[in-house]
C-alpha atoms as a PDB file:
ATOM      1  CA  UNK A   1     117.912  98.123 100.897  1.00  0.00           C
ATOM      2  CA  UNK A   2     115.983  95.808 103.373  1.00  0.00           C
ATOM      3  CA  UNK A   3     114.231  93.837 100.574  1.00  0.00           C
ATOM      4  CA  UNK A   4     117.922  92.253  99.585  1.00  0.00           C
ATOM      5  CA  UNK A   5     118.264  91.377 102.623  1.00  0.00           C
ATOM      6  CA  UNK A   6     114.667  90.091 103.954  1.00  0.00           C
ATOM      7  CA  UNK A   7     113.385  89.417 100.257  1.00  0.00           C
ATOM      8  CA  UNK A   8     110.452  91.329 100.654  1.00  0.00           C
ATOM      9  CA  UNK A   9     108.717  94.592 102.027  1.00  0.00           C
ATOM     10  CA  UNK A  10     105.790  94.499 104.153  1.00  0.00           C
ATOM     11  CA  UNK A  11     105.294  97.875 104.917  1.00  0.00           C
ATOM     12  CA  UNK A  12     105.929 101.064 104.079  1.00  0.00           C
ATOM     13  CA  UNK A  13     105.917 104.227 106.096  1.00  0.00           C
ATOM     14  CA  UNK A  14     105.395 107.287 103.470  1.00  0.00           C
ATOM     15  CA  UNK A  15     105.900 110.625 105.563  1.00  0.00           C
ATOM     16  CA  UNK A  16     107.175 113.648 104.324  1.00  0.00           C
ATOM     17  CA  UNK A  17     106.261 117.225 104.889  1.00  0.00           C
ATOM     18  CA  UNK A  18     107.059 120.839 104.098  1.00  0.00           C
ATOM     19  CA  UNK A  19     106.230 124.134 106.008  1.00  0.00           C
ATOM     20  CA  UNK A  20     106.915 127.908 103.749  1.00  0.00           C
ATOM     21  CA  UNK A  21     105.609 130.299 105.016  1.00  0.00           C
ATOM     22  CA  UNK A  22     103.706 132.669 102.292  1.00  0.00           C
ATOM     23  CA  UNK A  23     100.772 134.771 101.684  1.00  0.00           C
ATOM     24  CA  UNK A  24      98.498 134.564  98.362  1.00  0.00           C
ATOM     25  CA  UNK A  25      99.830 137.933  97.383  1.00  0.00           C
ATOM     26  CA  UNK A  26     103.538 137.369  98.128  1.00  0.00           C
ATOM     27  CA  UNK A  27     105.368 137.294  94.879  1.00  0.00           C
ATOM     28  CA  UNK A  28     107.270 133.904  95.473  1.00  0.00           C
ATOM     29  CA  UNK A  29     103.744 132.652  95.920  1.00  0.00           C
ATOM     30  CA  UNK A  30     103.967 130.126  92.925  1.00  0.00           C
ATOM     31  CA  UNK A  31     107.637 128.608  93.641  1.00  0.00           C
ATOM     32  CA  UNK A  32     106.339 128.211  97.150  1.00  0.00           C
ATOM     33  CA  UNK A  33     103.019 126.460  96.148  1.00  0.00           C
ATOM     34  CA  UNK A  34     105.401 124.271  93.662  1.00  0.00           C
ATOM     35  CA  UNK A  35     108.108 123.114  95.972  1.00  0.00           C
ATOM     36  CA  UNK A  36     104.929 122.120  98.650  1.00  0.00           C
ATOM     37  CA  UNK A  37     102.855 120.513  96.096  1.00  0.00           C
ATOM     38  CA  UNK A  38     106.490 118.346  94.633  1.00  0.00           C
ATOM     39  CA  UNK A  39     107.257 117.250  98.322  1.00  0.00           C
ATOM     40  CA  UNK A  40     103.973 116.630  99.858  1.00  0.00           C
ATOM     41  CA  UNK A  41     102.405 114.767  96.618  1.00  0.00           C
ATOM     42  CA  UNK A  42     105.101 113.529  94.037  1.00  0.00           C
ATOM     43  CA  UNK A  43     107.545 112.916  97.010  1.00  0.00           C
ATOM     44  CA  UNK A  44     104.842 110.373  98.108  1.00  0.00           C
ATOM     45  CA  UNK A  45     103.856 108.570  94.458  1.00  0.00           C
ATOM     46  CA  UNK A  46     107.174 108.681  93.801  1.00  0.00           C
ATOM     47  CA  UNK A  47     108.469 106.487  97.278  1.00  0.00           C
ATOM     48  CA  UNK A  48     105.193 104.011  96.668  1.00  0.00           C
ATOM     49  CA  UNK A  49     106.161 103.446  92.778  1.00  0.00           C
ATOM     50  CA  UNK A  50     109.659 102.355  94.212  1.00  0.00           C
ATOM     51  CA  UNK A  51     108.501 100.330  96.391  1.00  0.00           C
ATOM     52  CA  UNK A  52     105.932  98.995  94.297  1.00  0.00           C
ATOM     53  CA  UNK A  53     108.043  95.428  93.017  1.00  0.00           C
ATOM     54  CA  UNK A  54     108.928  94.785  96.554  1.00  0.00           C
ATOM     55  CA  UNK A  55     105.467  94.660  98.091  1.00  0.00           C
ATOM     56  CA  UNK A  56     104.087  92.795  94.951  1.00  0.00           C
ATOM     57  CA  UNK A  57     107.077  90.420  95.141  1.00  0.00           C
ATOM     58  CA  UNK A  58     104.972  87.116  96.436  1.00  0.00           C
END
């Protein structure tokens, strides 16, 4: 990781994305909307709390 070797992070690109294509009546409906909603929202919380006590680190 680039914090053990510059001691610190000073920024943090967060970028992820998913594309499945679906229809509101389309029986995989709900696994789609769940595997969207886990990348393009807990995939992001998840990389900032990570990188949370390298930012902080003074």
């Amino acid at each position: 990781m680039s914090s053990k070797k510059f001691g610190q992070l000073d920024i943090l690109v967060n970028n992820a994305g998913i594309s499945i294509p679906t229809t509101i009546d389309d029986e995989n409906y709900e696994e789609s909307w769940d595997k969207t909603f886990d990348v393009l929202l807990k995939g992001q919380v998840n990389l900032i709390r990570a990188a949370l006590p390298f930012i902080r680190k003074p």
